[in-house]
C-alpha atoms as a PDB file:
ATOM      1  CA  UNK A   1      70.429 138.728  94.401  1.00  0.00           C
ATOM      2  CA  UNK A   2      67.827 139.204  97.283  1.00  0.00           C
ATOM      3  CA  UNK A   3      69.401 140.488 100.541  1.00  0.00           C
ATOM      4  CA  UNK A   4      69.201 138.609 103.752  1.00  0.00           C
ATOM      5  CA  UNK A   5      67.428 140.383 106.590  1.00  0.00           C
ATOM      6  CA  UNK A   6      69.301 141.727 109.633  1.00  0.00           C
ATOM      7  CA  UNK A   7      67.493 139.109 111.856  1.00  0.00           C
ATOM      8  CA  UNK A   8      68.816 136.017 109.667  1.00  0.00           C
ATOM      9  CA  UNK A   9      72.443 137.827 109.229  1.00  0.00           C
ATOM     10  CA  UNK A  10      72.262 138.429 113.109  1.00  0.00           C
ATOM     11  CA  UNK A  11      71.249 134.393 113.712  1.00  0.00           C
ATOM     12  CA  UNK A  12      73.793 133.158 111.346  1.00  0.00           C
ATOM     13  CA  UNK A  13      76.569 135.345 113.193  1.00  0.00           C
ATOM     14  CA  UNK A  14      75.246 134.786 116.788  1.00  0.00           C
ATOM     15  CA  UNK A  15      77.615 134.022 119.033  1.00  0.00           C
ATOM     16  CA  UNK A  16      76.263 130.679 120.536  1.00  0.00           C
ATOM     17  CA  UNK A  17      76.815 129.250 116.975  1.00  0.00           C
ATOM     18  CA  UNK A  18      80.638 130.079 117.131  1.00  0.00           C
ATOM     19  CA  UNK A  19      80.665 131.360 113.508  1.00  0.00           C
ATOM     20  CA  UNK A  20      84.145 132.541 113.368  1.00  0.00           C
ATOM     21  CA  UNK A  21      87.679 131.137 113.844  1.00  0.00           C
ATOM     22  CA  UNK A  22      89.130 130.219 117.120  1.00  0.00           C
ATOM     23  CA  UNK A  23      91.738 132.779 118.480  1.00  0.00           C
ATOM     24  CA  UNK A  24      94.937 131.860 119.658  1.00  0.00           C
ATOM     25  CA  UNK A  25      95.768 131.991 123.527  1.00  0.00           C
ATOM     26  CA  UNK A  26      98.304 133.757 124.950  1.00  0.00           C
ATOM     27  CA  UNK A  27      99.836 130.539 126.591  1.00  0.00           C
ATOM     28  CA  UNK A  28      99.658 128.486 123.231  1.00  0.00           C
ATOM     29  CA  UNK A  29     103.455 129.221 122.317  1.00  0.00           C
ATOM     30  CA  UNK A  30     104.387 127.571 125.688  1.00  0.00           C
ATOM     31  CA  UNK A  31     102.367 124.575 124.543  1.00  0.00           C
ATOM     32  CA  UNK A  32     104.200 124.165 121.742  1.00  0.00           C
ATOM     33  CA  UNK A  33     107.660 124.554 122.539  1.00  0.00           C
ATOM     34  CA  UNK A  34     107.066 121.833 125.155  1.00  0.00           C
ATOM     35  CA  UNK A  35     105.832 119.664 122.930  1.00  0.00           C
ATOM     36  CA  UNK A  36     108.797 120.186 120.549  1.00  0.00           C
ATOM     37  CA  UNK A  37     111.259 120.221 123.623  1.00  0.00           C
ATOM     38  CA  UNK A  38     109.360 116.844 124.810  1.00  0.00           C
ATOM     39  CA  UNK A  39     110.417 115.256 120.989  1.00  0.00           C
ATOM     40  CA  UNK A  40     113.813 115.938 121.231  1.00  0.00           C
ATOM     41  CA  UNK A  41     114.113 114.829 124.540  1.00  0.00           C
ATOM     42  CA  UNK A  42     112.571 111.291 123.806  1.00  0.00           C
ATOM     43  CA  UNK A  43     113.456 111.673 120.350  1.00  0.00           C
ATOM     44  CA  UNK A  44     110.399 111.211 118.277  1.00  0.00           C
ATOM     45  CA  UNK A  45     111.513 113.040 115.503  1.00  0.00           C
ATOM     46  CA  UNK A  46     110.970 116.740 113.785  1.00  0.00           C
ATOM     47  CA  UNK A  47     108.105 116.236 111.654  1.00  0.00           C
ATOM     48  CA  UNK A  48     106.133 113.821 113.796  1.00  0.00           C
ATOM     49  CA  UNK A  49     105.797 116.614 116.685  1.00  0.00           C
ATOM     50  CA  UNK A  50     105.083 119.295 113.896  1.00  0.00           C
ATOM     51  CA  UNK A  51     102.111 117.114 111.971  1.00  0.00           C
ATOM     52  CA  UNK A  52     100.689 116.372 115.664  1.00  0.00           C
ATOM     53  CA  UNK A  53     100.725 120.096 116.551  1.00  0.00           C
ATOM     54  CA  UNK A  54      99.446 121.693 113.634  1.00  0.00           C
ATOM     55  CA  UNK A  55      96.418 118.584 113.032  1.00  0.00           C
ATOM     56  CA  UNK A  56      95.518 119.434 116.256  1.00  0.00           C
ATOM     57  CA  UNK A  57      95.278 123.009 115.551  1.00  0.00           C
ATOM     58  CA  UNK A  58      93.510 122.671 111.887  1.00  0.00           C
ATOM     59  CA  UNK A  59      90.712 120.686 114.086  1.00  0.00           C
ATOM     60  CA  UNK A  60      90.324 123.341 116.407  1.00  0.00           C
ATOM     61  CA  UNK A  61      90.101 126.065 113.952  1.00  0.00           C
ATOM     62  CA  UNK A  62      92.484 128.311 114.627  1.00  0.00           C
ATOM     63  CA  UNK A  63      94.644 130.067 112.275  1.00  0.00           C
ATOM     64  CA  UNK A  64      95.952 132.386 114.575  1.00  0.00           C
ATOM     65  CA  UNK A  65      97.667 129.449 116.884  1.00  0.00           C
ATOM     66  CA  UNK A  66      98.881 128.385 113.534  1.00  0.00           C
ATOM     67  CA  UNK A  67     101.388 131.382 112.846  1.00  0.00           C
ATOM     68  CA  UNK A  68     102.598 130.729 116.537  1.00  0.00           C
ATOM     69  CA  UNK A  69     103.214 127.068 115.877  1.00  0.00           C
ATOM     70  CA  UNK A  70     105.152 128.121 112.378  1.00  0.00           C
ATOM     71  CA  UNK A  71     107.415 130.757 114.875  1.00  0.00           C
ATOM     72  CA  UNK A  72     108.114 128.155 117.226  1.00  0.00           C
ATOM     73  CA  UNK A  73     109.245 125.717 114.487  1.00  0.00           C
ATOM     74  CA  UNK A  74     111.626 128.513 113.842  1.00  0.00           C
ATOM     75  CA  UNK A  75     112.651 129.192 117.287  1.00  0.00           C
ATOM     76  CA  UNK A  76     113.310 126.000 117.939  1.00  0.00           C
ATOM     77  CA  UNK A  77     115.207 125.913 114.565  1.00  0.00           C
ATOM     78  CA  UNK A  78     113.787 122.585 113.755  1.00  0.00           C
ATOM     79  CA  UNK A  79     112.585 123.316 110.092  1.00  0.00           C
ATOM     80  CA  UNK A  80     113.766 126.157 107.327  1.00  0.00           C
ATOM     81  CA  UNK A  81     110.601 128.311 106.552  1.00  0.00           C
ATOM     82  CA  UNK A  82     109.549 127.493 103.804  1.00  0.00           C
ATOM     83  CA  UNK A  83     109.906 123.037 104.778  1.00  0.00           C
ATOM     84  CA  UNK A  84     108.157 124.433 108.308  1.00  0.00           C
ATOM     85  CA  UNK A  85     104.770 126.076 105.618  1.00  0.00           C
ATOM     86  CA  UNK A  86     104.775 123.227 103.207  1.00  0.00           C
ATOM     87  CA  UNK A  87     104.612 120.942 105.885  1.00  0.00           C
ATOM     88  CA  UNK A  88     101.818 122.324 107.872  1.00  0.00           C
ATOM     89  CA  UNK A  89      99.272 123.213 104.281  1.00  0.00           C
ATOM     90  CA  UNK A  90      99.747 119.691 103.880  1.00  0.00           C
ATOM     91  CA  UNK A  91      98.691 118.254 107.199  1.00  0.00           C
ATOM     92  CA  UNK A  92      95.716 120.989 106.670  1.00  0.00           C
ATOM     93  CA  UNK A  93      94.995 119.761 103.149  1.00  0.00           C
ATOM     94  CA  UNK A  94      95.084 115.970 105.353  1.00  0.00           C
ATOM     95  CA  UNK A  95      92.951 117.050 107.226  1.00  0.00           C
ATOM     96  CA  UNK A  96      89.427 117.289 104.984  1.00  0.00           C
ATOM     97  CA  UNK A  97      89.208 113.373 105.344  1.00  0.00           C
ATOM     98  CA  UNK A  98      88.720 114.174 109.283  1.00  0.00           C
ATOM     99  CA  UNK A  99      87.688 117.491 109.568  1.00  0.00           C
ATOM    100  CA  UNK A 100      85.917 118.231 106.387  1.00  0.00           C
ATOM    101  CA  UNK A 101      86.318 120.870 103.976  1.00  0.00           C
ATOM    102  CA  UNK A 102      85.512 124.404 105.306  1.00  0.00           C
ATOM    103  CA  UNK A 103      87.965 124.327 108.541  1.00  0.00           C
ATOM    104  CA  UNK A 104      91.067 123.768 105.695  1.00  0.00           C
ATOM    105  CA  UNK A 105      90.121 125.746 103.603  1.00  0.00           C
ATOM    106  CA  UNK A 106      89.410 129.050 106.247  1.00  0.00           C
ATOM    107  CA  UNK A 107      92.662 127.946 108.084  1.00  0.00           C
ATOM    108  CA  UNK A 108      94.974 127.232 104.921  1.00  0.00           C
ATOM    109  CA  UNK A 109      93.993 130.627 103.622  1.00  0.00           C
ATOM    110  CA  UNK A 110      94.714 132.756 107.020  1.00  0.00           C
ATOM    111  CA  UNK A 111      97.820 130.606 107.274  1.00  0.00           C
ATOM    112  CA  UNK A 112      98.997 131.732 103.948  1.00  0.00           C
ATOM    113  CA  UNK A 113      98.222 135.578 104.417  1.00  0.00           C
ATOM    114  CA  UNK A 114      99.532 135.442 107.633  1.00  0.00           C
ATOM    115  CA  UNK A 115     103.271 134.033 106.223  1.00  0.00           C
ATOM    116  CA  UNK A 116     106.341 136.564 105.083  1.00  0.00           C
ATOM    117  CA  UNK A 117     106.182 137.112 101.767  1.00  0.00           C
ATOM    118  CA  UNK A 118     109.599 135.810 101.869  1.00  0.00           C
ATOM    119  CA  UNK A 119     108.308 132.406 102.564  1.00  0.00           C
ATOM    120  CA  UNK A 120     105.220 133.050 100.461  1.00  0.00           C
ATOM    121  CA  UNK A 121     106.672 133.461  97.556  1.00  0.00           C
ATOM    122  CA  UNK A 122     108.876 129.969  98.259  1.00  0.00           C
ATOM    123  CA  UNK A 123     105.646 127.865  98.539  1.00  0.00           C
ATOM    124  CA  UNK A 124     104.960 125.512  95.396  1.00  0.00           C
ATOM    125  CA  UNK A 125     101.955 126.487  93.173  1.00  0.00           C
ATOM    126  CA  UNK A 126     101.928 123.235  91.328  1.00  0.00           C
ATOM    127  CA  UNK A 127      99.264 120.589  92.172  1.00  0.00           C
ATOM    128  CA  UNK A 128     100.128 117.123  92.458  1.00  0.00           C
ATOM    129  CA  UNK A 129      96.596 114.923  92.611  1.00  0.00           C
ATOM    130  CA  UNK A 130      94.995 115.634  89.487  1.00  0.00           C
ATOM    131  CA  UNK A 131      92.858 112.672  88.133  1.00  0.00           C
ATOM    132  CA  UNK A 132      92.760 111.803  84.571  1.00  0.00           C
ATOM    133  CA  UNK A 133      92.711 108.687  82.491  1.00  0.00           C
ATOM    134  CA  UNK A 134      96.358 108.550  82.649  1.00  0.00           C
ATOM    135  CA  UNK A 135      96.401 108.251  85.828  1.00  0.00           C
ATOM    136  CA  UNK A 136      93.297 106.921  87.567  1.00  0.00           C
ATOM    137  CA  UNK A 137      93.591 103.388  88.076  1.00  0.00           C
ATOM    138  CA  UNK A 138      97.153 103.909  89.491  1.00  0.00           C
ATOM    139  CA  UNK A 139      95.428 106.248  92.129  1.00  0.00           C
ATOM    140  CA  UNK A 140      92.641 103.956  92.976  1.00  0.00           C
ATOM    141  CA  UNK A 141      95.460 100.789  93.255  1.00  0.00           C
ATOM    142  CA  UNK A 142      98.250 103.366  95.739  1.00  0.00           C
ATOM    143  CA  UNK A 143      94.495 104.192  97.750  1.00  0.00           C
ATOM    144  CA  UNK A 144      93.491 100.393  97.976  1.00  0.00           C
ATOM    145  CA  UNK A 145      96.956  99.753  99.204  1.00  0.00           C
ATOM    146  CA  UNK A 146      97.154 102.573 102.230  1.00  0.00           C
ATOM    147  CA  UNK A 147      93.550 101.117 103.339  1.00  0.00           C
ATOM    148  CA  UNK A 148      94.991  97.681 103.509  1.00  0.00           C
ATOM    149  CA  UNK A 149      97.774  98.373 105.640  1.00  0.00           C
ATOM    150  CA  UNK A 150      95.762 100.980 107.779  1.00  0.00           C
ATOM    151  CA  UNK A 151      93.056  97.970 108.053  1.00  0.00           C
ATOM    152  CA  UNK A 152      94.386  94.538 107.666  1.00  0.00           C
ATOM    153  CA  UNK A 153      93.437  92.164 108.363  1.00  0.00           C
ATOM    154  CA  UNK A 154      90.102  93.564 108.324  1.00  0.00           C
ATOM    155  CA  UNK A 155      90.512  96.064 105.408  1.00  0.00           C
ATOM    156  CA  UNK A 156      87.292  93.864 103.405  1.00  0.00           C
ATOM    157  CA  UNK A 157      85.248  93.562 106.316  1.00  0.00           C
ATOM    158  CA  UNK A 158      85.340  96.939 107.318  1.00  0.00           C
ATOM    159  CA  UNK A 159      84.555  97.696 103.616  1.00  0.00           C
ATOM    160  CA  UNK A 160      81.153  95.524 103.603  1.00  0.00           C
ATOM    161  CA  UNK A 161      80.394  96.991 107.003  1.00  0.00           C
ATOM    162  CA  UNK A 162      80.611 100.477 105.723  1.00  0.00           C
ATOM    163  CA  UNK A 163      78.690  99.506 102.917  1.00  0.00           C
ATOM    164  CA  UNK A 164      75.763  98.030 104.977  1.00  0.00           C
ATOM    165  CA  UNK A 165      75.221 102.088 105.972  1.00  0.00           C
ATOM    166  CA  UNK A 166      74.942 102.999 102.605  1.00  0.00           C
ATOM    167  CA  UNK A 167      76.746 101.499  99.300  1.00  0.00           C
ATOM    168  CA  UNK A 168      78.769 104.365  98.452  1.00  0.00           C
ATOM    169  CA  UNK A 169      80.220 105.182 101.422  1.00  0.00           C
ATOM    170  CA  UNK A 170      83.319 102.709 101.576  1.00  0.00           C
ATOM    171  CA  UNK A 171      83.194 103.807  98.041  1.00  0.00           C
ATOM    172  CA  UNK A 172      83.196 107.358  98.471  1.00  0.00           C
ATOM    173  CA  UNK A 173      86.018 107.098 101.486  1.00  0.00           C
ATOM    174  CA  UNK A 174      88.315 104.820  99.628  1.00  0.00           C
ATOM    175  CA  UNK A 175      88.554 106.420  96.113  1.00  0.00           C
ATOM    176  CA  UNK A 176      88.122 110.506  97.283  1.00  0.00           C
ATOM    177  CA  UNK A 177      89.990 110.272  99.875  1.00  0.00           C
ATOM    178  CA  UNK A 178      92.363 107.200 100.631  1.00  0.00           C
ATOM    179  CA  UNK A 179      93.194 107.380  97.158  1.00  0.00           C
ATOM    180  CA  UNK A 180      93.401 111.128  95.627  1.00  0.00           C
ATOM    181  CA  UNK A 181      94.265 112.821  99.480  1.00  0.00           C
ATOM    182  CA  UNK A 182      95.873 110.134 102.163  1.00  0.00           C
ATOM    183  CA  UNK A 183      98.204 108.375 100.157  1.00  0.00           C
ATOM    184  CA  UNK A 184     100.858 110.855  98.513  1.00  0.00           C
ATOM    185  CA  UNK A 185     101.174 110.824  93.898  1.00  0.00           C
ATOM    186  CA  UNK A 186     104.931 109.866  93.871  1.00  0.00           C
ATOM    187  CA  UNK A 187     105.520 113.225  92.236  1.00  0.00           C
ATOM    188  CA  UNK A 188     105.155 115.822  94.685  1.00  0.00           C
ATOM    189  CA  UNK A 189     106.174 118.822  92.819  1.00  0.00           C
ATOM    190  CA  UNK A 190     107.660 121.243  95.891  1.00  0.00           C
ATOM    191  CA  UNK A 191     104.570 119.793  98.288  1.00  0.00           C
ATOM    192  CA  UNK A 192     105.674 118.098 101.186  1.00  0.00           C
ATOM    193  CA  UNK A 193     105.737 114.833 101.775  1.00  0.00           C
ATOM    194  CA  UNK A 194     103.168 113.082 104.373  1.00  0.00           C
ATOM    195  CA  UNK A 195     104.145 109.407 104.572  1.00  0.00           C
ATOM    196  CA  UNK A 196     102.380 106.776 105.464  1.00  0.00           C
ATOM    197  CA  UNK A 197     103.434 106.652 109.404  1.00  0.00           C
ATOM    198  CA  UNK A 198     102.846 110.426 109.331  1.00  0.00           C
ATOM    199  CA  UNK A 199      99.656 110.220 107.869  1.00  0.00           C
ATOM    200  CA  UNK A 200      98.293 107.735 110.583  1.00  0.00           C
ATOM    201  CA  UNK A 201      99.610 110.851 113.153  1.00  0.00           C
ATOM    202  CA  UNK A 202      97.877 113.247 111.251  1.00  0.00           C
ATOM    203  CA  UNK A 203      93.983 111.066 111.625  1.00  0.00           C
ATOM    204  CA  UNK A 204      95.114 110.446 115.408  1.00  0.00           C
ATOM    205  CA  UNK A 205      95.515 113.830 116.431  1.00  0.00           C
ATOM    206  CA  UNK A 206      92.927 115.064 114.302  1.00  0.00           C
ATOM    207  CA  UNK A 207      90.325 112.529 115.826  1.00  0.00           C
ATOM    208  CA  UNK A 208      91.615 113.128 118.946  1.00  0.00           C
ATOM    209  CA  UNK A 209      91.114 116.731 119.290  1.00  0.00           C
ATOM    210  CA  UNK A 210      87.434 116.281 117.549  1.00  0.00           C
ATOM    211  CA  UNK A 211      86.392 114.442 120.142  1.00  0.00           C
ATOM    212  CA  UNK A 212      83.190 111.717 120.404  1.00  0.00           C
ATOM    213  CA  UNK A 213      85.419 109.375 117.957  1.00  0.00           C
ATOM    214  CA  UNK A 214      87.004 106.903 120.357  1.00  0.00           C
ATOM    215  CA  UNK A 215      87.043 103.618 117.791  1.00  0.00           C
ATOM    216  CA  UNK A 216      88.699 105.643 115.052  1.00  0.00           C
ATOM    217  CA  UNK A 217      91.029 106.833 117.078  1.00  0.00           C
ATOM    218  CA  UNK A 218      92.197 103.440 118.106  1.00  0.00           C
ATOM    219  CA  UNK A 219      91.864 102.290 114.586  1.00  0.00           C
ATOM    220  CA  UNK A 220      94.189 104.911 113.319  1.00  0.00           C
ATOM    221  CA  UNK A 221      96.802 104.127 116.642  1.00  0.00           C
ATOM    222  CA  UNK A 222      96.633 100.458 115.232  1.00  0.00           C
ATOM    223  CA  UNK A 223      97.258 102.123 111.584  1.00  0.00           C
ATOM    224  CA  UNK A 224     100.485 104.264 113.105  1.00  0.00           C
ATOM    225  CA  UNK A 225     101.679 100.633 114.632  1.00  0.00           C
ATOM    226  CA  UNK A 226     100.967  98.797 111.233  1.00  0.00           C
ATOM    227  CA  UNK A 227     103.112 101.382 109.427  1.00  0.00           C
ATOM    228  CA  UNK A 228     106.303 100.462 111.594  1.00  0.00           C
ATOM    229  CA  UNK A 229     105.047  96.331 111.699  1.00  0.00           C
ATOM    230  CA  UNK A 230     105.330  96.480 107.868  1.00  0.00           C
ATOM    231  CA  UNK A 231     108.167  98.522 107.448  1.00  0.00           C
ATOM    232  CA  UNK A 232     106.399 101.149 105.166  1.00  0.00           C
ATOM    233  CA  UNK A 233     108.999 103.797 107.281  1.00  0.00           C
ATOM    234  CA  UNK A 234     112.167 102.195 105.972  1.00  0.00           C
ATOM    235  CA  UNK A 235     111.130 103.393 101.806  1.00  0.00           C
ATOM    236  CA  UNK A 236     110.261 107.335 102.959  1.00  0.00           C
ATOM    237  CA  UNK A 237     112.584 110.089 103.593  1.00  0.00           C
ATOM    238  CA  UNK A 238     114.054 110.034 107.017  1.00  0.00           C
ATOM    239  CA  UNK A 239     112.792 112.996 108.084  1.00  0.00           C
ATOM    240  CA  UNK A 240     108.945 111.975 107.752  1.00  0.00           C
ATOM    241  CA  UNK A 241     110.286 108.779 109.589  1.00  0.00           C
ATOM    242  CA  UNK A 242     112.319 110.194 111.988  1.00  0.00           C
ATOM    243  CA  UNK A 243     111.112 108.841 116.186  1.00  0.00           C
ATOM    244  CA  UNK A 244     107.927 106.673 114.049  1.00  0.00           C
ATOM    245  CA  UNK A 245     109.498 103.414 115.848  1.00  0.00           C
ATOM    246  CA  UNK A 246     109.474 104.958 119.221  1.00  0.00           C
ATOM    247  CA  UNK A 247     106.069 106.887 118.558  1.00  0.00           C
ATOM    248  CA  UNK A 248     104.388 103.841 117.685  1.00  0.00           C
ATOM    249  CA  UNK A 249     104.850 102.412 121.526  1.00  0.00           C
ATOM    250  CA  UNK A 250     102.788 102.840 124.117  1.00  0.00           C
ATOM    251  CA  UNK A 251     104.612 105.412 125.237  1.00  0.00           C
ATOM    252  CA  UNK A 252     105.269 107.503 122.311  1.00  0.00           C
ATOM    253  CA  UNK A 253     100.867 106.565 121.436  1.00  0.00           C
ATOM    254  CA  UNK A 254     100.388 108.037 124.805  1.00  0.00           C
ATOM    255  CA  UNK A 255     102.449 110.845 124.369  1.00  0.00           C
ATOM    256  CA  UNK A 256     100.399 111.556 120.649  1.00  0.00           C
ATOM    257  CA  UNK A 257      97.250 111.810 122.623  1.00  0.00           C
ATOM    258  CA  UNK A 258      98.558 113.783 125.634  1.00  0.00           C
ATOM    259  CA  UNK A 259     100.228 116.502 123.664  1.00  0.00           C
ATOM    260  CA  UNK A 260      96.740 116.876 121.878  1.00  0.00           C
ATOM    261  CA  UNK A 261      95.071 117.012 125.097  1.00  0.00           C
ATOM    262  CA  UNK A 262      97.299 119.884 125.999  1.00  0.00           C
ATOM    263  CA  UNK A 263      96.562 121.970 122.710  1.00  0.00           C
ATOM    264  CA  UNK A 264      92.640 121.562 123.012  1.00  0.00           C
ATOM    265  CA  UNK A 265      92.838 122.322 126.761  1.00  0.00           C
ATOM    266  CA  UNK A 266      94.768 125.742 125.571  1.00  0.00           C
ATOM    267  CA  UNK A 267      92.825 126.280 122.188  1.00  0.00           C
ATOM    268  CA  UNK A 268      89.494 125.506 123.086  1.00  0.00           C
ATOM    269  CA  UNK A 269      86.654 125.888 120.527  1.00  0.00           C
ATOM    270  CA  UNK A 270      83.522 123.741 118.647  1.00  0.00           C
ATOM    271  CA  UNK A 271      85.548 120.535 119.038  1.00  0.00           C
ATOM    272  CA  UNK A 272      86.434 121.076 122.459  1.00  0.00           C
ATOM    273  CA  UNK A 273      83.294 121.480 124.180  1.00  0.00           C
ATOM    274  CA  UNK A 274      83.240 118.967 126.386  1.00  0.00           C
ATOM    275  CA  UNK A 275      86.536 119.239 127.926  1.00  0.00           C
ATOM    276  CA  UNK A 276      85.438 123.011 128.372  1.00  0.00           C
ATOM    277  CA  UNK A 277      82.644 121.657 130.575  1.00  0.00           C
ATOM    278  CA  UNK A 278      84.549 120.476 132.883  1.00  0.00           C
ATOM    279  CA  UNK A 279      86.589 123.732 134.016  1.00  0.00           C
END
């Protein structure tokens, strides 16, 4: 294989292009034990504020602020380690449909190295959203159903709409990723569980901390409120439901978005350009 010249290795690598990972700040701790302190308080649950956190920090690309969020879940004794790391590589693995791919995967990796090997040796190595024959048209129908209650009652509009841009993008959207990622395969083997209220906080806080996105982010904040309106909380385990009611108000939307706001403020990076600009 031909080598690439020092000029295009040095352009690739410059600095303006931010090629590597964000690093964590020194205050980013603090931001997250008040935002874990905050959810007691008003009582919005222990997974909620750990989904919003660590979304937030998959978006913003740092790994590093990762391993503090996992030690503050600790110190704060909210989750056991290994609940704390399969709940955070699955708000990461959430995170492609918002992100994309190459944030996850740099993130989930450093993540992993960066655990015990204690806790790394707890994590499941099973997958759960394999596709077959078997299996396929149950996928498509559990991915058709999350986009309905996300959507209704505009779920076929929005479809048509989509596909006005270019036919295979509602198509693309609904069956790789509302229907194989979003919405959980009943059998989980060891992976956590990211219901359907927690899922709607994962594409809030994700969109949130991108940036530029405003109507998806309100789409998604009607999605979290849909979730409670329908009930979908009162079938999942009641820690992944734990404070949805209360989160789902305007206060507990407004807290979603502020606690965001506070990580990108600390984090910085690609996504957080603009509010950069303003300091």
């Amino acid at each position: 294989m031909s080598k690439l010249s020092p000029a295009l290795k040095g352009l690739i690598n410059a600095p303006f292009a931010r090629p590597g990972q964000t690093p964590a700040p020194a205050n980013i701790r603090s931001v997250y034990e008040r935002i874990a302190r905050e959810a007691s308080e008003k009582k919005y649950g222990r997974n909620p504020w750990l989904t919003i956190s660590a979304a937030a920090t998959f978006t913003l690309n740092s790994p590093d602020a990762l391993h503090s969020l996992f030690q503050v879940s600790q110190q704060q004794q909210s989750h056991q380690p290994r609940d704390a790391a399969e709940l955070i590589r699955e708000v990461g693995l959430k995170c492609i449909s918002f992100n994309g791919i190459p944030r996850t995967i740099n993130c989930l990796g450093a993540f992993r190295s960066g655990l015990d090997a204690s806790v790394q040796s707890q994590l499941s190595t099973k997958p759960s959203r394999y596709v077959d024959a078997s299996n396929v048209d149950a996928t498509n129908a559990r991915g058709r159903q999350l986009w309905q209650s996300i959507y209704t009652p505009f779920d076929t509009k929005l479809f048509d709409k989509l596909a006005e841009s270019h036919p295979d993008l509602p198509v693309y959207i609904l069956g790789s990723h509302y229907s194989t990622l979003l919405s959980d395969p009943a059998e989980r083997n060891g992976l956590a569980s990211i219901g359907r209220g927690l899922t709607s906080i994962v594409a809030v806080s994700c969109l949130r901390a991108q940036t530029g996105v405003g109507p998806q982010v309100l789409s998604h904040v009607f999605g979290l409120r849909k979730a409670v309106e329908q009930g979908a909380h009162q079938t999942e385990a009641a820690e992944d439901v734990d404070g949805i009611e209360r989160l789902a108000s305007d206060e507990g939307c407004e807290w979603i978005l502020k606690s965001v706001d506070s990580i990108s403020e600390a984090i910085g990076g690609s996504f957080a350009q603009a509010r950069e600009s303003k300091l």
